[in-house]
N, C-alpha and C. Protein backbone atom coordinates (compact mmCIF):
# COMPACT_ATOMS: atom_id res chain seq x y z
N UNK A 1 0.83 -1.20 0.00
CA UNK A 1 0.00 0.00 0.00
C UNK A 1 0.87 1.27 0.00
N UNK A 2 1.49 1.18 0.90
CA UNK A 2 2.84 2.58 1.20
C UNK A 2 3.48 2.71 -0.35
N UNK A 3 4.14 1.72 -0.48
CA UNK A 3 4.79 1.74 -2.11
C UNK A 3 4.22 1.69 -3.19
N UNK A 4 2.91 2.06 -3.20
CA UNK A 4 1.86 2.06 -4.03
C UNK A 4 1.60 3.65 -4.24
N UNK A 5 1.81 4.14 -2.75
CA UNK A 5 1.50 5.82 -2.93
C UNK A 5 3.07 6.51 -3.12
N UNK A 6 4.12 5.54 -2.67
CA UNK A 6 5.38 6.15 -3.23
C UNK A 6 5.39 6.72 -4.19
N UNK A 7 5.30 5.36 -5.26
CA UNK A 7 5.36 5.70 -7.10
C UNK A 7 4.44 6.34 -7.04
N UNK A 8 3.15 7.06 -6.55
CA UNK A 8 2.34 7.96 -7.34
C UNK A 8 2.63 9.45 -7.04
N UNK A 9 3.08 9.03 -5.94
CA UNK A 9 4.00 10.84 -5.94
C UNK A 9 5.31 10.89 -6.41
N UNK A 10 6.05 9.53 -6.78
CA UNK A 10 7.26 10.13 -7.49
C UNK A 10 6.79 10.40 -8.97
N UNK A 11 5.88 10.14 -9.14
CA UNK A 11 5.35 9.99 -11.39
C UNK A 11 4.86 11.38 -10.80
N UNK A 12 4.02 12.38 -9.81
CA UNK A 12 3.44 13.21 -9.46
C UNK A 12 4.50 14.23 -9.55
N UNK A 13 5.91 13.86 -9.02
CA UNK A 13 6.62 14.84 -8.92
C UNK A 13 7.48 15.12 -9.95
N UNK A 14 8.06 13.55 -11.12
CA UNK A 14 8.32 14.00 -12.43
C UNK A 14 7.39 14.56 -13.24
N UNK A 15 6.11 14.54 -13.14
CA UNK A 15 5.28 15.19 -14.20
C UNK A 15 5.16 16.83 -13.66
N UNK A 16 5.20 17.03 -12.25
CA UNK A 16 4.64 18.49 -11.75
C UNK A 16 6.22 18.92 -11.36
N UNK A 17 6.67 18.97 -10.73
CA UNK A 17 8.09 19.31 -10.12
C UNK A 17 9.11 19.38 -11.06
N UNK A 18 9.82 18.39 -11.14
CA UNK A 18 11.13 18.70 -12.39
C UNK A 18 10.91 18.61 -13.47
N UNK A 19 9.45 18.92 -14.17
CA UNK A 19 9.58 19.81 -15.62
C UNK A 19 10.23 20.70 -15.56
N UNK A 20 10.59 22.04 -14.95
CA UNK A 20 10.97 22.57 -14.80
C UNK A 20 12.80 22.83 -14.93
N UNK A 21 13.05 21.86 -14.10
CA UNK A 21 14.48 21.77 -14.34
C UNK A 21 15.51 21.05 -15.64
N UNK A 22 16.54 21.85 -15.93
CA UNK A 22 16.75 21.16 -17.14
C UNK A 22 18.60 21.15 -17.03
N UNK A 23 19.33 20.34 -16.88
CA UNK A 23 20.17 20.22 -16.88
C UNK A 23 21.43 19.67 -17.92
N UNK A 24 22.18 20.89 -18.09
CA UNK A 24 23.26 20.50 -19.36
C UNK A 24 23.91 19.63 -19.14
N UNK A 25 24.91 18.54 -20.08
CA UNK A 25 25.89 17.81 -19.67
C UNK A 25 27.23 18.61 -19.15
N UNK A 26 27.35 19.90 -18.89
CA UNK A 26 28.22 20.43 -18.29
C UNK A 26 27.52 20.53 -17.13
N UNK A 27 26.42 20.81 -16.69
CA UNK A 27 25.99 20.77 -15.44
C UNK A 27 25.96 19.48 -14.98
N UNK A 28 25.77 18.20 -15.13
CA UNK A 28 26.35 16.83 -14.93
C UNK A 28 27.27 16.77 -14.91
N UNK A 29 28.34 16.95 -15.37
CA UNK A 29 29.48 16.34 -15.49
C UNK A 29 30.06 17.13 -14.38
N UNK A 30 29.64 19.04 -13.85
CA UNK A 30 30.56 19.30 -13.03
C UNK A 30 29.84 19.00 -11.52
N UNK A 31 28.45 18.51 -11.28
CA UNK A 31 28.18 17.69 -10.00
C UNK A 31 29.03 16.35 -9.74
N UNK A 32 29.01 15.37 -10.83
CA UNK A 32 29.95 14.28 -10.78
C UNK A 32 31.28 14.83 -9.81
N UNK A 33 31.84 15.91 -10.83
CA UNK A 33 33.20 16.29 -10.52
C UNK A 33 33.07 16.74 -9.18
N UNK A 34 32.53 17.45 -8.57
CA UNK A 34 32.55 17.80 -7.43
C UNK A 34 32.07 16.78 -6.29
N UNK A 35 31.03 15.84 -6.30
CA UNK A 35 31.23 14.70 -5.46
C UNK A 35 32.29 14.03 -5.55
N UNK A 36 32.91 13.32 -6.85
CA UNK A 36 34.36 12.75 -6.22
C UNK A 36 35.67 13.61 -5.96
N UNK A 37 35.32 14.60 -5.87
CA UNK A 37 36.42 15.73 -5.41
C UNK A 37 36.09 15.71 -3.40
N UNK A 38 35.08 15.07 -3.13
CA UNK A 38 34.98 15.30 -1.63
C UNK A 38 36.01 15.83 -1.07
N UNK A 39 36.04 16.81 -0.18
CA UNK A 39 38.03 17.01 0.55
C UNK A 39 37.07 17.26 2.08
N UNK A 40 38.20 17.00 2.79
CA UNK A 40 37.52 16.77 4.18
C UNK A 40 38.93 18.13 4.78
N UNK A 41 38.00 18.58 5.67
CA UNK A 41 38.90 19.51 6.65
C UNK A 41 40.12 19.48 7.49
N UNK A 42 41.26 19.81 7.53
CA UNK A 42 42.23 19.44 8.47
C UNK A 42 41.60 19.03 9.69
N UNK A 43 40.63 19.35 10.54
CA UNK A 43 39.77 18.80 11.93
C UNK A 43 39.59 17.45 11.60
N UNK A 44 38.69 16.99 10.45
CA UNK A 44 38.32 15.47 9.90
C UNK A 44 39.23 15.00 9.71
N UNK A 45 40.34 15.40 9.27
CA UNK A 45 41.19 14.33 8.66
C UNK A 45 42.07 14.09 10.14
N UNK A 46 42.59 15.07 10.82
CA UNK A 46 43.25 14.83 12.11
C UNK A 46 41.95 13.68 12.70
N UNK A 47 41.33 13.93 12.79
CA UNK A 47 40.23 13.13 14.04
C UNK A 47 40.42 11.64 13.50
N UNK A 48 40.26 11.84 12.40
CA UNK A 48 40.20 10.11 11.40
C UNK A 48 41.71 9.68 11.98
N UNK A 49 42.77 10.31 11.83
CA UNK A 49 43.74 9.91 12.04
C UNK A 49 43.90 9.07 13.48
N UNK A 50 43.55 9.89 14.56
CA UNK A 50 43.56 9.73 15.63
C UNK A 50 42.75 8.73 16.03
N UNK A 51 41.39 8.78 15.67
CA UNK A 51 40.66 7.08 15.76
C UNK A 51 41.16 6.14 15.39
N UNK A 52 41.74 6.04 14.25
CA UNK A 52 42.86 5.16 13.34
C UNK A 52 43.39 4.83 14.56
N UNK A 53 44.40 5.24 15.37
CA UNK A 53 45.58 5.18 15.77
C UNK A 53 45.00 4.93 17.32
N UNK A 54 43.71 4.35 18.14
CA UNK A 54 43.16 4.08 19.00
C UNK A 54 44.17 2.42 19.07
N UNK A 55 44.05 1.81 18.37
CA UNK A 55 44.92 0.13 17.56
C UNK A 55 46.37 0.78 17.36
N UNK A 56 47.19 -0.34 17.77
CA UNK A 56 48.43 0.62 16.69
C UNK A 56 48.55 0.31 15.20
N UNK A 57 48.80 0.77 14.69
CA UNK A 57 49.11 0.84 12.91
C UNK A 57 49.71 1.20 12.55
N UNK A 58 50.55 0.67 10.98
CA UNK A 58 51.82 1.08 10.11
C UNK A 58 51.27 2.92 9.40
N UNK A 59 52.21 2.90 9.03
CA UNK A 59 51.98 4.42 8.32
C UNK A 59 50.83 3.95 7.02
N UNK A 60 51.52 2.88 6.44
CA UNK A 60 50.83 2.01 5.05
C UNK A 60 49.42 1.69 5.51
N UNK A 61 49.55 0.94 6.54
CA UNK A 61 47.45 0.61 7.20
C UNK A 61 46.57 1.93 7.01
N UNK A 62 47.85 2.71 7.50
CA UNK A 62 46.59 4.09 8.05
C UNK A 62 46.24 4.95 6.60
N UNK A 63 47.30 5.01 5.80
CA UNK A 63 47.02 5.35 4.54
C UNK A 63 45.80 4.53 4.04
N UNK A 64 45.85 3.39 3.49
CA UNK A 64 44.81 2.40 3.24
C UNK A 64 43.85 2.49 4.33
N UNK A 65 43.72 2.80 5.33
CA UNK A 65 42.16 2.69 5.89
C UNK A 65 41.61 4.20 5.56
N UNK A 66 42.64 5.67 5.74
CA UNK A 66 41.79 6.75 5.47
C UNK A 66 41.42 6.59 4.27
N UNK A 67 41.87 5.93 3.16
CA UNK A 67 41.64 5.85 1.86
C UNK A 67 39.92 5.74 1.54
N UNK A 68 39.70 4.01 2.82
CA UNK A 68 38.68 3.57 2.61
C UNK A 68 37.64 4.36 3.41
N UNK A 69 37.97 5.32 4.20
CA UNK A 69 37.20 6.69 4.61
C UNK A 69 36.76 7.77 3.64
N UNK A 70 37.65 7.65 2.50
CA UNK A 70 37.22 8.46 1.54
C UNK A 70 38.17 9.80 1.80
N UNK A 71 38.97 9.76 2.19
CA UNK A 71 40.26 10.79 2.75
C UNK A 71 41.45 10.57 1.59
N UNK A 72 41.43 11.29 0.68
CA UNK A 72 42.52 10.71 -0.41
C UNK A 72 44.06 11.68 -0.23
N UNK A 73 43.81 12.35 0.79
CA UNK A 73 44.88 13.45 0.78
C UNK A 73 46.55 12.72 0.55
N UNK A 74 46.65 11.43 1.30
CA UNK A 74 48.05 11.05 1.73
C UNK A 74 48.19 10.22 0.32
N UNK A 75 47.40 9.79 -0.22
CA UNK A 75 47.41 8.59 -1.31
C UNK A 75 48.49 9.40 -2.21
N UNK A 76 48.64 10.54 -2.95
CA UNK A 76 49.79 10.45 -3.75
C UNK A 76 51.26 11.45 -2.62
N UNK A 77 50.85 11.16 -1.77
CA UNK A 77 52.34 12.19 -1.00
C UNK A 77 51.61 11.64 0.78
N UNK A 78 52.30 9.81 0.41
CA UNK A 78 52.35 10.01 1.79
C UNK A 78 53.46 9.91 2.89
N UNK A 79 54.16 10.92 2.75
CA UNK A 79 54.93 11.70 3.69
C UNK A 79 54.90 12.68 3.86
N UNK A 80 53.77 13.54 3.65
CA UNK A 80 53.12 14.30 4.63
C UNK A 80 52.30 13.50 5.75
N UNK A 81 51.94 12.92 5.23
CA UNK A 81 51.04 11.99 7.11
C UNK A 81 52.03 11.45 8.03
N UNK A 82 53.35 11.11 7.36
CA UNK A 82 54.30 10.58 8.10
C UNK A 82 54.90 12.00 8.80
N UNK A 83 54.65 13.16 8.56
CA UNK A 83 55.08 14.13 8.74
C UNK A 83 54.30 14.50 10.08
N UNK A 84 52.90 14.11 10.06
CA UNK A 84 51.73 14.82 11.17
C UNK A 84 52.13 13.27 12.11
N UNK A 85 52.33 12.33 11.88
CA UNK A 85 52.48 11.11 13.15
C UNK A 85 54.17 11.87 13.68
N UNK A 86 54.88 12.46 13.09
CA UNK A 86 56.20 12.77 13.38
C UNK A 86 56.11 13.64 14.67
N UNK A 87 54.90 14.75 14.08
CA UNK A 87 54.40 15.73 15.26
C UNK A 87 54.19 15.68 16.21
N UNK A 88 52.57 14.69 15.89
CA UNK A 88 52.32 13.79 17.14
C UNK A 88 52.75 13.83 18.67
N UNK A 89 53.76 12.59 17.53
CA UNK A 89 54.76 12.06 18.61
C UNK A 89 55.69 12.84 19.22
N UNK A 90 56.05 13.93 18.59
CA UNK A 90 56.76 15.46 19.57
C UNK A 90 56.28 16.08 20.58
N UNK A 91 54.92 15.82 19.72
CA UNK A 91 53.85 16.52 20.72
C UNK A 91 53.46 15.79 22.20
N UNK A 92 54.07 14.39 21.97
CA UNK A 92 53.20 13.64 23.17
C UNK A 92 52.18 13.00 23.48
N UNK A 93 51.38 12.75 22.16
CA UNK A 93 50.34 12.13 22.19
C UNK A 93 50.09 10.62 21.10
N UNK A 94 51.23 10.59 20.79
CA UNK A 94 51.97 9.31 19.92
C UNK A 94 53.12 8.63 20.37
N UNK A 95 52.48 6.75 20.24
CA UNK A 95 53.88 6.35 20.96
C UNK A 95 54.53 5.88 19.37
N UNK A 96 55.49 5.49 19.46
CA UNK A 96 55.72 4.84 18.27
C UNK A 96 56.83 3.27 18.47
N UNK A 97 56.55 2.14 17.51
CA UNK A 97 57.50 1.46 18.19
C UNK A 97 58.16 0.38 16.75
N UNK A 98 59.08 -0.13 16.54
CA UNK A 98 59.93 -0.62 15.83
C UNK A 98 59.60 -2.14 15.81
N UNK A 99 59.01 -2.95 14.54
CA UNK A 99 59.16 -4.58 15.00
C UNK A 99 60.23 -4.93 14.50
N UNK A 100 60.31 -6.47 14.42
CA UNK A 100 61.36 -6.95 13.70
C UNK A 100 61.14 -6.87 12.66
N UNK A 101 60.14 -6.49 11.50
CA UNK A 101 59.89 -6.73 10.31
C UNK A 101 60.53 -5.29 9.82
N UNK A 102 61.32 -4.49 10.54
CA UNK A 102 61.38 -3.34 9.87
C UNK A 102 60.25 -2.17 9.75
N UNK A 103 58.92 -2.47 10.18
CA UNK A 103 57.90 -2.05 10.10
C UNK A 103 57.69 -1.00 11.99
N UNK A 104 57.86 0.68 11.64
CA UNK A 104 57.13 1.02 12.13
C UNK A 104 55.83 1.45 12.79
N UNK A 105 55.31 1.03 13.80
CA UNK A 105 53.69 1.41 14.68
C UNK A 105 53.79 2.39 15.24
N UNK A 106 52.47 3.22 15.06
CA UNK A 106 52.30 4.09 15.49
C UNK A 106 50.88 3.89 16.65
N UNK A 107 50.69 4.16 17.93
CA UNK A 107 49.44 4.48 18.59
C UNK A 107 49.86 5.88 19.43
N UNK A 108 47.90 5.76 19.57
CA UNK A 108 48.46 7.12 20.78
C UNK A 108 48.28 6.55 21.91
N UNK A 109 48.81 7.52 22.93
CA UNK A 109 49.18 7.22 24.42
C UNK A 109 47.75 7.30 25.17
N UNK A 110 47.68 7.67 26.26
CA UNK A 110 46.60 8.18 27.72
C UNK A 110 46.63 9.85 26.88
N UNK A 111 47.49 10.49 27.07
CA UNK A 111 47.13 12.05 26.11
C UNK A 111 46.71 11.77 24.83
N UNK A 112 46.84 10.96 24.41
CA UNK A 112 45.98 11.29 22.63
C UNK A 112 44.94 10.73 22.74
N UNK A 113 44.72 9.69 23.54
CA UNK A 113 43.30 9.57 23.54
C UNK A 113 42.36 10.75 24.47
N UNK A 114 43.00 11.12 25.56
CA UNK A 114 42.34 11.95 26.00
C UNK A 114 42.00 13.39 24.74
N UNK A 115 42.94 13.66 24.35
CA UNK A 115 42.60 14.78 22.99
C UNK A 115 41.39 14.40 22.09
N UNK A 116 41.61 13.48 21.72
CA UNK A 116 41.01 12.53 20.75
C UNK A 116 39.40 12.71 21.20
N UNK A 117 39.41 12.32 23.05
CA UNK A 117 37.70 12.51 23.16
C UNK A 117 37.59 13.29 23.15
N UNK A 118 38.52 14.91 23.74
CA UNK A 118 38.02 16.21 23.49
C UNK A 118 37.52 16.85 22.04
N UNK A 119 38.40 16.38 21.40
CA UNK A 119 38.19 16.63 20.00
C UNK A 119 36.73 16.20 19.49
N UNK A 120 36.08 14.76 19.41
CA UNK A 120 34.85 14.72 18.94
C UNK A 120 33.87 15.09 19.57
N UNK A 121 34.10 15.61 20.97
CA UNK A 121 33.02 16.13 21.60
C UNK A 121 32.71 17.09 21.11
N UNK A 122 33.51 18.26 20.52
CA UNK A 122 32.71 19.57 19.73
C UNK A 122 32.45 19.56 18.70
N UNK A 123 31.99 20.35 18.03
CA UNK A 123 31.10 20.25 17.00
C UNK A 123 32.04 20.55 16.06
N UNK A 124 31.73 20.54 14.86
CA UNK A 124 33.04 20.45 13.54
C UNK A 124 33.49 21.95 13.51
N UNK A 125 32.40 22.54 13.78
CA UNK A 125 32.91 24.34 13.68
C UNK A 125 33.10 25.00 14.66
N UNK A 126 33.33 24.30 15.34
CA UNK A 126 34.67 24.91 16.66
C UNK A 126 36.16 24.09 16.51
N UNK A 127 36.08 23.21 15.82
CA UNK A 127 37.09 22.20 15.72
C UNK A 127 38.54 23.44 15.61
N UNK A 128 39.63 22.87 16.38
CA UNK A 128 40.60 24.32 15.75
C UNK A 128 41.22 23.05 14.27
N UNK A 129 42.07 23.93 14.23
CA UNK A 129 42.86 23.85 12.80
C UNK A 129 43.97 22.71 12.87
N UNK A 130 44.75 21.94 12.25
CA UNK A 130 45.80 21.10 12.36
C UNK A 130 46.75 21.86 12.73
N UNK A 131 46.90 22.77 12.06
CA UNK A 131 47.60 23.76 12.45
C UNK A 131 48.11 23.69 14.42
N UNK A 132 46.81 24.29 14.69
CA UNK A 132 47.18 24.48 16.32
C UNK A 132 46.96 23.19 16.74
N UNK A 133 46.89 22.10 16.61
CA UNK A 133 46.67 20.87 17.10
C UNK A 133 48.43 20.66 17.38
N UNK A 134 48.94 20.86 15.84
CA UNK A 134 50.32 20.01 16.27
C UNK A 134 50.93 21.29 16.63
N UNK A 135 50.79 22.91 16.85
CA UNK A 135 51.82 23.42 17.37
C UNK A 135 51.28 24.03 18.77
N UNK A 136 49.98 24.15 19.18
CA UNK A 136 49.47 24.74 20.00
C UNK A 136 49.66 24.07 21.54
């Protein structure tokens, strides 16, 4: 019954509603472009990082999991992320540790997680900047 009155207001709303609208293949093509252009904020991408790093993980994991977050920033230059775990860990809120495989881990400590909950507790637009995260 419900999905019966669905389709009659979606045929209701192509026949009455988007007559109206008419869209070029440049107007397609630059919505496309701009959804897979998503870019996420230095706040999001620090926070992702930092959840990441709740487990410990290689520099390579964390690349490949923000990836699968939809975070493409590190994918062609990632040593800049190796650059912000470098911080981090200056900063005190990253441990880091050496296996035998040659393979560095990165987690955070009791301070990065404590940051970490401060951090998602506010809202995205108070979030400060990466900026003052790693120098503040």
């Amino acid at each position: 019954m419900m999905e019966k009155r669905l389709k009659n207001l979606r045929k209701t709303m192509d026949r009455e509603v988007f007559t109206q609208l008419k869209f070029t293949e440049e107007h397609k093509n630059r919505i496309r472009e701009k959804i897979t252009q998503e870019t996420h904020n230095d706040a999001e991408i620090m926070i992702a990082i930092m959840q990441l790093l709740v487990q410990e993980k290689t520099g390579y994991q964390l690349v490949s999991l923000l990836q699968s977050r939809g975070i493409s920033n590190f994918k062609e230059n990632e040593g800049s992320l190796y650059i912000i775990l470098h911080r981090l860990e200056l900063k005190g809120v990253l441990k880091s540790s050496w296996q035998e495989d040659d393979a560095k881990f990165y987690q955070l400590n009791k301070q990065g997680r404590k940051l970490l909950k401060r951090l998602e507790k506010q809202p995205l637009s108070n979030h400060v900047s990466l900026k003052e995260i790693l120098e503040g």
